[in-house]
C-alpha atoms as a PDB file:
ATOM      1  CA  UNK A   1     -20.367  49.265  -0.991  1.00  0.00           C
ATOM      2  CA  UNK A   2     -16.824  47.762  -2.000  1.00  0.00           C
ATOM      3  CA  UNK A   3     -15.260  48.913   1.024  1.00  0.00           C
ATOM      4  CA  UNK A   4     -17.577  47.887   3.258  1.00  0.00           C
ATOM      5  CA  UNK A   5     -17.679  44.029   1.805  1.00  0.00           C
ATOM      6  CA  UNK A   6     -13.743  44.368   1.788  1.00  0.00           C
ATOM      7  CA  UNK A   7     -13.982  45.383   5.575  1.00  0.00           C
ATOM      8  CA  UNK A   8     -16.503  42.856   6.601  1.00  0.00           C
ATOM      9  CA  UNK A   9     -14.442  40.108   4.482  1.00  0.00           C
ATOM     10  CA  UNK A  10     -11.232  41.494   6.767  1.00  0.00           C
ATOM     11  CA  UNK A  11     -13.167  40.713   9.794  1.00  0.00           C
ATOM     12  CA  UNK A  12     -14.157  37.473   8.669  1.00  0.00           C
ATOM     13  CA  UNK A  13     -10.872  36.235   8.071  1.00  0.00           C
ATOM     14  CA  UNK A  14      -9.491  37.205  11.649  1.00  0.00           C
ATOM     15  CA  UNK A  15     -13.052  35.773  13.117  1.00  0.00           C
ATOM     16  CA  UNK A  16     -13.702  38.704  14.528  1.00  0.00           C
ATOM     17  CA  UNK A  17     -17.213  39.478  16.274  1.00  0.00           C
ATOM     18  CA  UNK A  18     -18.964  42.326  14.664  1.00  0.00           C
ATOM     19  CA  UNK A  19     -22.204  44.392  15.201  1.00  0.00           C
ATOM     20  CA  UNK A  20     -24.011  44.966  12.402  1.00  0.00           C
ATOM     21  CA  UNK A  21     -26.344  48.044  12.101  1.00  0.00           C
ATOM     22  CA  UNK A  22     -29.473  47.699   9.918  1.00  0.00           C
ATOM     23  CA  UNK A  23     -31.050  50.315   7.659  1.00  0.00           C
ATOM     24  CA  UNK A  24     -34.453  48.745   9.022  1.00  0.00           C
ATOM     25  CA  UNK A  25     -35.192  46.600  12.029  1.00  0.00           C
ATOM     26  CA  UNK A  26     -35.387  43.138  11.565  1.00  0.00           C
ATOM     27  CA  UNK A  27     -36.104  39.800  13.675  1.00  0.00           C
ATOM     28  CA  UNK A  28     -36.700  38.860  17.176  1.00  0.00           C
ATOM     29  CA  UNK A  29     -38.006  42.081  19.122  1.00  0.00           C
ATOM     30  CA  UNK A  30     -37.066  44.872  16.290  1.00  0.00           C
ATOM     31  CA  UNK A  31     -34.045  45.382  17.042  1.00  0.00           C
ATOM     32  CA  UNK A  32     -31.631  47.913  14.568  1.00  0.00           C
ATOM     33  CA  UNK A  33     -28.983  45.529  14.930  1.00  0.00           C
ATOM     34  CA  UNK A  34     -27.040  41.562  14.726  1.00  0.00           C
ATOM     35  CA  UNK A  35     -24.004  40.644  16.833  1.00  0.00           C
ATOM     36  CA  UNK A  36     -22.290  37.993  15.600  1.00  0.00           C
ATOM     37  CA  UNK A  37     -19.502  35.797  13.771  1.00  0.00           C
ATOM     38  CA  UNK A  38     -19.281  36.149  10.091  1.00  0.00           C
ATOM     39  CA  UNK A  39     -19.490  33.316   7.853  1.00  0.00           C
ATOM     40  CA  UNK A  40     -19.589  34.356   4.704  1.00  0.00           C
ATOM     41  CA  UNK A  41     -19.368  37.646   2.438  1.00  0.00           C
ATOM     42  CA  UNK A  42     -20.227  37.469  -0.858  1.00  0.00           C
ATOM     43  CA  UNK A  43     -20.997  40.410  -3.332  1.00  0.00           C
ATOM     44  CA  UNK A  44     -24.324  41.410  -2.425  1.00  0.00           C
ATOM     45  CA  UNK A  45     -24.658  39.381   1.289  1.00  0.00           C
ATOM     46  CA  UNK A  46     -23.280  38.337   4.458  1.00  0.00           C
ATOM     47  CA  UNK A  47     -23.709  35.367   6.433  1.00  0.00           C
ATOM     48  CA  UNK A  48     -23.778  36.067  10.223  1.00  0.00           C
ATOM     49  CA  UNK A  49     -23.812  33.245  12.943  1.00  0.00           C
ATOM     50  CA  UNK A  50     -25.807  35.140  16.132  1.00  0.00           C
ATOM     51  CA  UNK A  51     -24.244  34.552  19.352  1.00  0.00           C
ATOM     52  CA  UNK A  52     -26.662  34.419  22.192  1.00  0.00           C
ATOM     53  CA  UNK A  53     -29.448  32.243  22.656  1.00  0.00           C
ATOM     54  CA  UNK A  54     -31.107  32.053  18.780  1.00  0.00           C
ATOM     55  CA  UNK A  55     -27.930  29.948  17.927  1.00  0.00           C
ATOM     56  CA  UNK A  56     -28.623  30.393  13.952  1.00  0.00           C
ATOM     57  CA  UNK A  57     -27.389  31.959  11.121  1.00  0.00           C
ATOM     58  CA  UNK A  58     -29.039  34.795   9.176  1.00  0.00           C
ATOM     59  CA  UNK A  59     -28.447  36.287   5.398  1.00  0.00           C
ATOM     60  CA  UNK A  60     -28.146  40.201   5.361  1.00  0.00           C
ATOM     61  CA  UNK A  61     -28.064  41.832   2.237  1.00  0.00           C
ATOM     62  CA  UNK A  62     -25.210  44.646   2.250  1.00  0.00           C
ATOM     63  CA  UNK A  63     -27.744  46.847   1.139  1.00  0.00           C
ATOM     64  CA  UNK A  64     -29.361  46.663   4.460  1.00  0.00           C
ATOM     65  CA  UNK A  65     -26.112  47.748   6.654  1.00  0.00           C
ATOM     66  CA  UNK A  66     -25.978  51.129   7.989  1.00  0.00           C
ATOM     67  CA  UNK A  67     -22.707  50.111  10.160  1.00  0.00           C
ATOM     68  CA  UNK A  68     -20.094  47.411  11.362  1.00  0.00           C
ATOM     69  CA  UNK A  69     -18.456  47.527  14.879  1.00  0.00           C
ATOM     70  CA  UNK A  70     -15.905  44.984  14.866  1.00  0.00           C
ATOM     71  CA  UNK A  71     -14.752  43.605  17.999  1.00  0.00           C
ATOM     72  CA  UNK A  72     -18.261  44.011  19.665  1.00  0.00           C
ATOM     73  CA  UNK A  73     -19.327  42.595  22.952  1.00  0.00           C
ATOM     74  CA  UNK A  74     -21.697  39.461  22.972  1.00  0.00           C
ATOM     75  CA  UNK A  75     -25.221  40.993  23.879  1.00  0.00           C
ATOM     76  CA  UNK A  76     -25.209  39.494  27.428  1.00  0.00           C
ATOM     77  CA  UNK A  77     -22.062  41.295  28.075  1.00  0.00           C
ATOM     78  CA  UNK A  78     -22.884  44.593  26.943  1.00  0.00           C
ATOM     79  CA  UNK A  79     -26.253  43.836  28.736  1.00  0.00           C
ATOM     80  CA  UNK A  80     -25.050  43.200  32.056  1.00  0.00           C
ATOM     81  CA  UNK A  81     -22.620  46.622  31.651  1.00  0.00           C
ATOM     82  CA  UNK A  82     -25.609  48.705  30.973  1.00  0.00           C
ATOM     83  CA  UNK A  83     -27.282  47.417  34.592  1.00  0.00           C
ATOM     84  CA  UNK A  84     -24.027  47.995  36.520  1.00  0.00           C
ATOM     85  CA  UNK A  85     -24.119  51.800  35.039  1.00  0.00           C
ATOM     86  CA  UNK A  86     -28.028  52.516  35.682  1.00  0.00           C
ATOM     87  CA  UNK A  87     -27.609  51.180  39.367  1.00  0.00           C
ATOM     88  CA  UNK A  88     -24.932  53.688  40.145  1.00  0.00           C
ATOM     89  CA  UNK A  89     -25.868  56.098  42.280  1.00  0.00           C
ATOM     90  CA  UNK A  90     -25.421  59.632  40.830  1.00  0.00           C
ATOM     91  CA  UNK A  91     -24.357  62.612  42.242  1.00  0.00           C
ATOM     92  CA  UNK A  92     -25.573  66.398  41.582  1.00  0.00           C
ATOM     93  CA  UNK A  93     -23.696  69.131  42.685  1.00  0.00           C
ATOM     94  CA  UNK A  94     -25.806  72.797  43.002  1.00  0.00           C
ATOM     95  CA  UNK A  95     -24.123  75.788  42.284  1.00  0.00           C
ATOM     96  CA  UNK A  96     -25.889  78.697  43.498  1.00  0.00           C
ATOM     97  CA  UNK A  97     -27.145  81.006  41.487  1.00  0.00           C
ATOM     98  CA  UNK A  98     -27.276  78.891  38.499  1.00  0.00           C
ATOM     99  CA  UNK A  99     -30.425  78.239  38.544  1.00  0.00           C
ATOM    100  CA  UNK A 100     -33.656  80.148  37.136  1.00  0.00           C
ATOM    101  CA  UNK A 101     -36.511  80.567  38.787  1.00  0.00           C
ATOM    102  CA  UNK A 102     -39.495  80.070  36.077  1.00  0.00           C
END
């Protein structure tokens, strides 16, 4: 638990954006996990100012962190990354004789 308040205290000094994975999902649509600037770390919680549209802060006990990702991409960018790689057309190449006939 010590190095992971020393770690997100690190990241809040060099305002760093960080994605924080939950033990449990919490908020807005369930989702696992908070992107976000930190604004405070104390011993047992973190502050975390949400980029995106919410625009507020949230406490998260330390308890509650799986994981940190520091350096994350704001949702909308990670977002619009995940579109550009599902629209790609893929291509399959057969090799005969690898396949089984069931």
């Amino acid at each position: 638990m010590e190095g992971l308040r020393k770690e997100l205290y690190k990241c809040m000094r060099q305002n760093r954006t960080v994605e924080v994975i939950l033990t449990s999902d919490w908020g807005p649509d369930s989702r696992p996990y908070r992107v976000g600037q930190l604004t405070r770390v104390d011993d047992g919680i973190i502050e975390l100012k949400l980029d995106g549209s919410y625009g507020s802060c949230i406490l998260i006990p330390l308890n509650r962190i799986a994981a940190i990702i520091p350096d994350a991409p704001p949702p909308e960018a990670a977002a619009a990354t995940d579109e550009a790689e599902e629209t790609a057309p893929v291509t399959l190449n057969v090799i005969e004789g690898s396949a089984k006939v069931l």
